[in-house]
PDB file of N, CA and C in Angstrom:
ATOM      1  N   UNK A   1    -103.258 142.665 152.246  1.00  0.00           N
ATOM      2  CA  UNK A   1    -103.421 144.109 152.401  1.00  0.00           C
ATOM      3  C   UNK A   1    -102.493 144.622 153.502  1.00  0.00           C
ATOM      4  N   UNK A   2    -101.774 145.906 153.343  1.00  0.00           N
ATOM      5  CA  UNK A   2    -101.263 146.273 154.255  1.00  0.00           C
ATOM      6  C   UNK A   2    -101.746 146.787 155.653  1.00  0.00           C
ATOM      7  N   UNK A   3    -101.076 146.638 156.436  1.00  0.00           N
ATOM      8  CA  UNK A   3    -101.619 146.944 158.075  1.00  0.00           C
ATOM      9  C   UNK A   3    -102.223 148.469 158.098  1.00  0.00           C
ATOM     10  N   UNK A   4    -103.173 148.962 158.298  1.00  0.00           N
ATOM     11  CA  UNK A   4    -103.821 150.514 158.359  1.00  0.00           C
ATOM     12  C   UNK A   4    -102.809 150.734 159.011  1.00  0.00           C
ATOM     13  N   UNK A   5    -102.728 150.175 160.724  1.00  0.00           N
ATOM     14  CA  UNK A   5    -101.848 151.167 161.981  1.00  0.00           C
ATOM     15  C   UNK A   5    -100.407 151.537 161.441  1.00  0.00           C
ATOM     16  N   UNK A   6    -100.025 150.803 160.377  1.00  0.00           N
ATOM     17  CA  UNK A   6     -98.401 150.950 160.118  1.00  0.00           C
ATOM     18  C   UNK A   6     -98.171 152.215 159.496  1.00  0.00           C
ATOM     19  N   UNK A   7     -99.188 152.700 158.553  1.00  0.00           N
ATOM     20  CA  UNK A   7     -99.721 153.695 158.067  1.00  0.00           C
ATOM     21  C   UNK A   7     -99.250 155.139 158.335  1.00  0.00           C
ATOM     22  N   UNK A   8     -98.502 155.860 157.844  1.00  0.00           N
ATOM     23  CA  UNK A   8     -97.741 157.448 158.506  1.00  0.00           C
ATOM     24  C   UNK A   8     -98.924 158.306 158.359  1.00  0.00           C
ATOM     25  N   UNK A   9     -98.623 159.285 159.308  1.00  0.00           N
ATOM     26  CA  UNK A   9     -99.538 160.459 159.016  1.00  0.00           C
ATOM     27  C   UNK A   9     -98.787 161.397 159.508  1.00  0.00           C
ATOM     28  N   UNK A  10     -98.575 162.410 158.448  1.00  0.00           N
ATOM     29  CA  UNK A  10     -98.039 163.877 158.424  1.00  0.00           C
ATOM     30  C   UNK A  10     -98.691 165.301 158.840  1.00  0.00           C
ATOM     31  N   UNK A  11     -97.953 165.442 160.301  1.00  0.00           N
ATOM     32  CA  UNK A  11     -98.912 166.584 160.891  1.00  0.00           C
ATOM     33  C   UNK A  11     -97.803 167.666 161.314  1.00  0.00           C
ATOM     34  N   UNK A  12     -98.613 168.880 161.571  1.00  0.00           N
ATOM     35  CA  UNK A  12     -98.005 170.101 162.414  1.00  0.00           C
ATOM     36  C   UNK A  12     -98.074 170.225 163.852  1.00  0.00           C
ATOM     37  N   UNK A  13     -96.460 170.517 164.061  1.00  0.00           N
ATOM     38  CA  UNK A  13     -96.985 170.936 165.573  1.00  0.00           C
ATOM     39  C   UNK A  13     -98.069 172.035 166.278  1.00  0.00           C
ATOM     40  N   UNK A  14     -98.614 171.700 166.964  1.00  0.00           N
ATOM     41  CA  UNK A  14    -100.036 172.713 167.464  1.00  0.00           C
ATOM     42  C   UNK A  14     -99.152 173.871 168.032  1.00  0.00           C
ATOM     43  N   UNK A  15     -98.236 173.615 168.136  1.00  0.00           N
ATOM     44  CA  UNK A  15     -97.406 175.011 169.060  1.00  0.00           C
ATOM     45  C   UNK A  15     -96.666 175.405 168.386  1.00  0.00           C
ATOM     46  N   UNK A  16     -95.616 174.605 167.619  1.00  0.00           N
ATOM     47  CA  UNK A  16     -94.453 175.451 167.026  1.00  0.00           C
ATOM     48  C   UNK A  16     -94.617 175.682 165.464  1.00  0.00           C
ATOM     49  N   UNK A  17     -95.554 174.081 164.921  1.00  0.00           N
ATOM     50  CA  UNK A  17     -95.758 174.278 163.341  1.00  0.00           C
ATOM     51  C   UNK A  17     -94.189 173.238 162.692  1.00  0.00           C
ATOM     52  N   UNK A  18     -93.880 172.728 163.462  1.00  0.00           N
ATOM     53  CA  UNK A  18     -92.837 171.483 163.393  1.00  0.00           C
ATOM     54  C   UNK A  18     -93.386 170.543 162.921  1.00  0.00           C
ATOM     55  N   UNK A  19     -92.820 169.784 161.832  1.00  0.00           N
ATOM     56  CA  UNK A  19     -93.236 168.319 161.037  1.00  0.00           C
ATOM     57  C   UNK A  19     -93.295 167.288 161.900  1.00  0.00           C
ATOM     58  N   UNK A  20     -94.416 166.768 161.909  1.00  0.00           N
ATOM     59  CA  UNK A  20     -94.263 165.807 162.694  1.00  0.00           C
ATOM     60  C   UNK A  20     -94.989 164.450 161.843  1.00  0.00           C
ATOM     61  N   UNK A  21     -94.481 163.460 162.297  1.00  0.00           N
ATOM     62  CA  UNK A  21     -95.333 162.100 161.564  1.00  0.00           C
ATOM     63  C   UNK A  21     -95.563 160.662 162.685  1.00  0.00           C
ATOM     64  N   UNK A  22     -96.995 160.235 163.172  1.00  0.00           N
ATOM     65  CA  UNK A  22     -96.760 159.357 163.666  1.00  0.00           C
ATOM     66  C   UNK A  22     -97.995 158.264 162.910  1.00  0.00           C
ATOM     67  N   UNK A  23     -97.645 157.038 163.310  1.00  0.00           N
ATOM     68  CA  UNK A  23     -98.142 155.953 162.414  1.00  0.00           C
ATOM     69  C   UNK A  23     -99.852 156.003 163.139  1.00  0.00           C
ATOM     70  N   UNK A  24    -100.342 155.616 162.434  1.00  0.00           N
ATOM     71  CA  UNK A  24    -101.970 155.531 162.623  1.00  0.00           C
ATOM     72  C   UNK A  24    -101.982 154.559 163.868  1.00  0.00           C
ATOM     73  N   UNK A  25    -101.513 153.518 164.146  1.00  0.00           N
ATOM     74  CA  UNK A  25    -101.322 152.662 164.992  1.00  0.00           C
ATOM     75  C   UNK A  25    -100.964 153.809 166.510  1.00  0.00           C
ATOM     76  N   UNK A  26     -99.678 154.989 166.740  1.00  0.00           N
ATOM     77  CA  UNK A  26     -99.602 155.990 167.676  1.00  0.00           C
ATOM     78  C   UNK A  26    -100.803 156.824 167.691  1.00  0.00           C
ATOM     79  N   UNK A  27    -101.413 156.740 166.683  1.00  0.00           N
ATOM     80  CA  UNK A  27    -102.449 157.751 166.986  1.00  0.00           C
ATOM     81  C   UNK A  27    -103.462 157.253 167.415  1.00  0.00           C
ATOM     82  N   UNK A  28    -104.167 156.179 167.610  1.00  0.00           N
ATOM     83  CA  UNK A  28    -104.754 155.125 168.067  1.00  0.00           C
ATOM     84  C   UNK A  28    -104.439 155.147 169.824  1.00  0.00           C
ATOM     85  N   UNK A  29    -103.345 154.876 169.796  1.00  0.00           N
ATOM     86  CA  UNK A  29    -103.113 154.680 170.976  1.00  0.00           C
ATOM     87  C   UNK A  29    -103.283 155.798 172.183  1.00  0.00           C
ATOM     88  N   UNK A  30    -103.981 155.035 173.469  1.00  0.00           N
ATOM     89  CA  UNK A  30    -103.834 156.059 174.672  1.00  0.00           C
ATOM     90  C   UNK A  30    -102.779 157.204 174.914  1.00  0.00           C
ATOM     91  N   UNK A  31    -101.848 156.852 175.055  1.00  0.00           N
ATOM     92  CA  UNK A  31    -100.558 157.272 175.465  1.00  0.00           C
ATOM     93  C   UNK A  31    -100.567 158.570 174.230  1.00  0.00           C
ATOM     94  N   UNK A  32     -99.630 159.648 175.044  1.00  0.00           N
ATOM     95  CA  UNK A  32     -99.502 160.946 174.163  1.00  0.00           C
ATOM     96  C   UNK A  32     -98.464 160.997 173.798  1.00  0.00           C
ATOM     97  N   UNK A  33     -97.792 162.044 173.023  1.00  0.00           N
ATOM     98  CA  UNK A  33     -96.809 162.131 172.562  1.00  0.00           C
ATOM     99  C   UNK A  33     -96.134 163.457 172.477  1.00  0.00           C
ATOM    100  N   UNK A  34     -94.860 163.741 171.899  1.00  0.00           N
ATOM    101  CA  UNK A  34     -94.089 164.889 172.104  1.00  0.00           C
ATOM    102  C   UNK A  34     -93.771 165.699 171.127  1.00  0.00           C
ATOM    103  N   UNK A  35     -93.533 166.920 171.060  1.00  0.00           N
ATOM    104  CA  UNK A  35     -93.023 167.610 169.366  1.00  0.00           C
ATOM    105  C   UNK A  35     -91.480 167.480 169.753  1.00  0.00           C
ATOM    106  N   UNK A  36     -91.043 166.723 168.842  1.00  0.00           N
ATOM    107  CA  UNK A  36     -89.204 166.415 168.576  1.00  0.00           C
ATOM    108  C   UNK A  36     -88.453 167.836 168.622  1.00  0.00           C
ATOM    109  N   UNK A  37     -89.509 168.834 168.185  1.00  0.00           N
ATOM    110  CA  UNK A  37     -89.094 170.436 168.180  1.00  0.00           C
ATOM    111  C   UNK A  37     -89.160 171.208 169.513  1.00  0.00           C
ATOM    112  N   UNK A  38     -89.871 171.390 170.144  1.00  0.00           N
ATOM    113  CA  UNK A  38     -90.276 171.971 171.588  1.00  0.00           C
ATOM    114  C   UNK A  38     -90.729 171.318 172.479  1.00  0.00           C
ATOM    115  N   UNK A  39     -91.131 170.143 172.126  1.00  0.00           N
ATOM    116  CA  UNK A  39     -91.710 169.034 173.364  1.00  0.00           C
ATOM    117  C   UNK A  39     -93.088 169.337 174.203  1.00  0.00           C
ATOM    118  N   UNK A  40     -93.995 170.092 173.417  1.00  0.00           N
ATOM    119  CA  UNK A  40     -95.201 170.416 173.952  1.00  0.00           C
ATOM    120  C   UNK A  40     -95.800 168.564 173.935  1.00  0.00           C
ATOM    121  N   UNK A  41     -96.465 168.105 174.346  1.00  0.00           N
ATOM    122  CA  UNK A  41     -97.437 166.749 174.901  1.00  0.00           C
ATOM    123  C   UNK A  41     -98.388 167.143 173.894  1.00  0.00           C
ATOM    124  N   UNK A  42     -98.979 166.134 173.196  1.00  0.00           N
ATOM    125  CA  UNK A  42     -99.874 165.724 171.542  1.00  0.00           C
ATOM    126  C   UNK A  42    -100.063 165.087 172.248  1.00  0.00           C
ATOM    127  N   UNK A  43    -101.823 165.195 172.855  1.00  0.00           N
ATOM    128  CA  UNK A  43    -103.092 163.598 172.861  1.00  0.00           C
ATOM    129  C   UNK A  43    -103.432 163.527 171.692  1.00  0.00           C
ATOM    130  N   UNK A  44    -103.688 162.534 171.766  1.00  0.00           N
ATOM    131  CA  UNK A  44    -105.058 162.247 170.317  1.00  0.00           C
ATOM    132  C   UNK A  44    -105.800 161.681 171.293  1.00  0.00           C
ATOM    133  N   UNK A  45    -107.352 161.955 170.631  1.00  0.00           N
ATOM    134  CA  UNK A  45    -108.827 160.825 171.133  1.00  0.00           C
ATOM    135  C   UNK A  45    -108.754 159.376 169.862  1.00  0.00           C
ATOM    136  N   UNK A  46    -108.405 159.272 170.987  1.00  0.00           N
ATOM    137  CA  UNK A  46    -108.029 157.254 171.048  1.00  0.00           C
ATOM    138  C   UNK A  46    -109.350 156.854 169.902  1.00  0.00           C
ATOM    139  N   UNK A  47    -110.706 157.450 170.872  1.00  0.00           N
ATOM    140  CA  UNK A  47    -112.006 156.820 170.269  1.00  0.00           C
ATOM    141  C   UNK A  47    -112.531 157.548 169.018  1.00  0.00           C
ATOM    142  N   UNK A  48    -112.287 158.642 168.529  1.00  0.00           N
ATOM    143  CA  UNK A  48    -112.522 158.942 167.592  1.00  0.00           C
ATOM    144  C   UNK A  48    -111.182 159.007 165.976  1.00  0.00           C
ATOM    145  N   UNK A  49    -110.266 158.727 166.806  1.00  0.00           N
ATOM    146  CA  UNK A  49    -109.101 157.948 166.041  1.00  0.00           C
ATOM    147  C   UNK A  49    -109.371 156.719 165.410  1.00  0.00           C
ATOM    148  N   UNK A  50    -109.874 155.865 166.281  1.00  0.00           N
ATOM    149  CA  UNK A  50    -110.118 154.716 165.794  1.00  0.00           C
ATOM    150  C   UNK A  50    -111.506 154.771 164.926  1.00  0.00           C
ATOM    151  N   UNK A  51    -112.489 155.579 165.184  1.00  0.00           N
ATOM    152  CA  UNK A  51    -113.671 155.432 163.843  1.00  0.00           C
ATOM    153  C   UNK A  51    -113.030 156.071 162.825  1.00  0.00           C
ATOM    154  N   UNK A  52    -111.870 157.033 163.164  1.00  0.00           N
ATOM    155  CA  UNK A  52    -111.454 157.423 161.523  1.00  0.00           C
ATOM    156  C   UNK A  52    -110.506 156.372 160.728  1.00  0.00           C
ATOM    157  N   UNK A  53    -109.810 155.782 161.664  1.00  0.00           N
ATOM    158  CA  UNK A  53    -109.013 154.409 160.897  1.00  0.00           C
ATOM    159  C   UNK A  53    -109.944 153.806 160.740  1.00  0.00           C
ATOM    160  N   UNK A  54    -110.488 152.909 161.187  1.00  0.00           N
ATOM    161  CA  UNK A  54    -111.904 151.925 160.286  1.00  0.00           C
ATOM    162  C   UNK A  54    -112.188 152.544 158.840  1.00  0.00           C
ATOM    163  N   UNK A  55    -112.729 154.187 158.965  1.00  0.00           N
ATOM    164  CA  UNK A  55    -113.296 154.823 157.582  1.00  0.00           C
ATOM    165  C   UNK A  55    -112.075 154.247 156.663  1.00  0.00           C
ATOM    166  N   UNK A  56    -111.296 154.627 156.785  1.00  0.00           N
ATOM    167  CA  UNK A  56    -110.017 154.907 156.102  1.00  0.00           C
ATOM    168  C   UNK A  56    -109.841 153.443 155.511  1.00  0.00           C
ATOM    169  N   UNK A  57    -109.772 152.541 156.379  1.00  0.00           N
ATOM    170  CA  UNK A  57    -109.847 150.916 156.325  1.00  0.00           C
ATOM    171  C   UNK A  57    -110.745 150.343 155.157  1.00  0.00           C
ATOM    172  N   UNK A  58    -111.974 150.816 155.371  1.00  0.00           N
ATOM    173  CA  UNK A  58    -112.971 150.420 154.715  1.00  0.00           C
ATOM    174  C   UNK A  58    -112.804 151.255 152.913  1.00  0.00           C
ATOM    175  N   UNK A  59    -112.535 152.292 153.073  1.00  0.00           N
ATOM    176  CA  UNK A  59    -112.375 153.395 151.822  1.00  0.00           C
ATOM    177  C   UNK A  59    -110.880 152.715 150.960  1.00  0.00           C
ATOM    178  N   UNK A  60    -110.078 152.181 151.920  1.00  0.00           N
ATOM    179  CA  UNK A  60    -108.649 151.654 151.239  1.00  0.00           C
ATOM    180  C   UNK A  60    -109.346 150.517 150.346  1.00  0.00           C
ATOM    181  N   UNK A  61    -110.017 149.427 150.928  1.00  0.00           N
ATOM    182  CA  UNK A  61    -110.536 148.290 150.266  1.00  0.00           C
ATOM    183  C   UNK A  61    -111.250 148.624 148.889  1.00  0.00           C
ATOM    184  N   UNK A  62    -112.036 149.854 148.703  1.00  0.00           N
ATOM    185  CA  UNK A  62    -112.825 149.869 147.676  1.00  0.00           C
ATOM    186  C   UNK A  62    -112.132 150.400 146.226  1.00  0.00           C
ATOM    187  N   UNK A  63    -110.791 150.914 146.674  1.00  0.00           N
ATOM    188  CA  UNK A  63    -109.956 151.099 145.707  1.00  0.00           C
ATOM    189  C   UNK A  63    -109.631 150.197 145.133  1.00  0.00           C
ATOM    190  N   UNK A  64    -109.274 150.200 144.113  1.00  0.00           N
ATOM    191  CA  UNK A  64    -108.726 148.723 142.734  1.00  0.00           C
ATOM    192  C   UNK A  64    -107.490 148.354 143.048  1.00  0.00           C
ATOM    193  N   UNK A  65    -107.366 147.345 142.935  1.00  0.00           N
ATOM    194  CA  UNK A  65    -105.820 146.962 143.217  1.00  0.00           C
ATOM    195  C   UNK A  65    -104.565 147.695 141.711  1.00  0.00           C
ATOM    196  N   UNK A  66    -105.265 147.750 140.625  1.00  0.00           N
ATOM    197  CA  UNK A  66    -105.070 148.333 139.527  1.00  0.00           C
ATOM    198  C   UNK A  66    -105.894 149.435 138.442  1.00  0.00           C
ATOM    199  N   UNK A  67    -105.339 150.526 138.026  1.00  0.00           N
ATOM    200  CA  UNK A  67    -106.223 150.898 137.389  1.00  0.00           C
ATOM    201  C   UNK A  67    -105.529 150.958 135.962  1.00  0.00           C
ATOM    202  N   UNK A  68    -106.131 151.041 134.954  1.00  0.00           N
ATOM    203  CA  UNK A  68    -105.708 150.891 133.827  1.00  0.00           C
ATOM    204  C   UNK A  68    -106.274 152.605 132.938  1.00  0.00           C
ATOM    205  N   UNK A  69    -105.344 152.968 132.350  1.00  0.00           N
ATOM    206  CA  UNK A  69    -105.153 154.488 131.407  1.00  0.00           C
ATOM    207  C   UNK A  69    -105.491 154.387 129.776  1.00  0.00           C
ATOM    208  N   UNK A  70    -106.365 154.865 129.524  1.00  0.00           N
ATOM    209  CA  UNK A  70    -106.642 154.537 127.863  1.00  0.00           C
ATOM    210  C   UNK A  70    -106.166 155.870 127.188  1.00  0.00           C
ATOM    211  N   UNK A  71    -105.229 155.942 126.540  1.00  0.00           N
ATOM    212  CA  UNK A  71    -104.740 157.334 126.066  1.00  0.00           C
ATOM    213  C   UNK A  71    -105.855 157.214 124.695  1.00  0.00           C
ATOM    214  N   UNK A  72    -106.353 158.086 123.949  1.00  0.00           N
ATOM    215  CA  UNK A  72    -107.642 159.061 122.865  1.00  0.00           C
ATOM    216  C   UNK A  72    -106.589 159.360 122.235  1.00  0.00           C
ATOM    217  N   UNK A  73    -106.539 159.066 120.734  1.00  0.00           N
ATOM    218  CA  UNK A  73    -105.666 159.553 119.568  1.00  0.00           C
ATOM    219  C   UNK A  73    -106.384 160.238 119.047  1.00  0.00           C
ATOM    220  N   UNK A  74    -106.625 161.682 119.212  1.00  0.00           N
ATOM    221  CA  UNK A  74    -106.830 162.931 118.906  1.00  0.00           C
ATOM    222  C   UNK A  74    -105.987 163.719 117.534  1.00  0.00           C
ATOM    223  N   UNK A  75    -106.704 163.531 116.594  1.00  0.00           N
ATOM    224  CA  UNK A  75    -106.178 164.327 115.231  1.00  0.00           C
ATOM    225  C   UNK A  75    -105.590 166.159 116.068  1.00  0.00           C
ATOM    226  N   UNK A  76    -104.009 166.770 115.727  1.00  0.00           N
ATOM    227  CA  UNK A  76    -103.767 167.372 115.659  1.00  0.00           C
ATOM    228  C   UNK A  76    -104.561 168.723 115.334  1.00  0.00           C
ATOM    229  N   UNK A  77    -104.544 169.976 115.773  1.00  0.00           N
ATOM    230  CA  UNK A  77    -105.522 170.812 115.708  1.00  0.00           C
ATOM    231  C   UNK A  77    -104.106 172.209 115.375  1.00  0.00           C
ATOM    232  N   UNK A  78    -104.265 172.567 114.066  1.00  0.00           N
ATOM    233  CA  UNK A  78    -103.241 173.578 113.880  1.00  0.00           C
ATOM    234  C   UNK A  78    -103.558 174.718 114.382  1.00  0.00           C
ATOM    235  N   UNK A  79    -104.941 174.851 114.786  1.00  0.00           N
ATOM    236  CA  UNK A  79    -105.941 176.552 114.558  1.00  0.00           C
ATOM    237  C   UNK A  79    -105.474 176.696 116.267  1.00  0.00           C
ATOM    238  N   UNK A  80    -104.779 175.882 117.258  1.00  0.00           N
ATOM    239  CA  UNK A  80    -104.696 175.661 118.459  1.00  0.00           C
ATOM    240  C   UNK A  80    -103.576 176.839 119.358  1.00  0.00           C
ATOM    241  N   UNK A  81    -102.996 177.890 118.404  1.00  0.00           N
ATOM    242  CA  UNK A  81    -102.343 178.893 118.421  1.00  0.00           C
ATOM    243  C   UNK A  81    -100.809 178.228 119.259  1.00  0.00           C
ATOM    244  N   UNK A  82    -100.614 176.981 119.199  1.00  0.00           N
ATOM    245  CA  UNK A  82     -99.437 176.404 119.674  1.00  0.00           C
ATOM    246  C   UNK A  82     -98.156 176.502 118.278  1.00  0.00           C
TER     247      UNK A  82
END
């Protein structure tokens, strides 16, 4: 399975509305960070970061490694105004 922390997450800057992306692993972490656009300082809470990676952790696992598509051969319908 792949590493959760390696994981991107796509956010806005709180000030300017600038793209920003840091890996679940930065967001985890103590240490803050910068908008590449204006350089306002991004905390994250470390501790409630980390119960949302676990969720996320746990919710990745219950997904299928495969899912399989059964296409329904449906008789043509002329009255269908197509």
């Amino acid at each position: 399975m792949t590493d959760v922390n390696a994981k991107t997450i796509a956010f806005q800057c709180p000030q300017c509305g600038c793209a920003l992306e840091l890996t679940i692993g930065q967001i985890k972490s103590p240490e803050s960070t910068h908008c590449a656009c204006c350089g306002v300082g991004i905390n994250t809470d470390a501790s409630a970061s980390s119960r949302i990676v676990e969720e996320i952790r746990e919710a990745a696992e219950k997904v299928p490694a495969e899912i399989t598509i059964k296409f329904i051969d449906r008789p043509e319908n002329d009255d269908d105004g197509a």
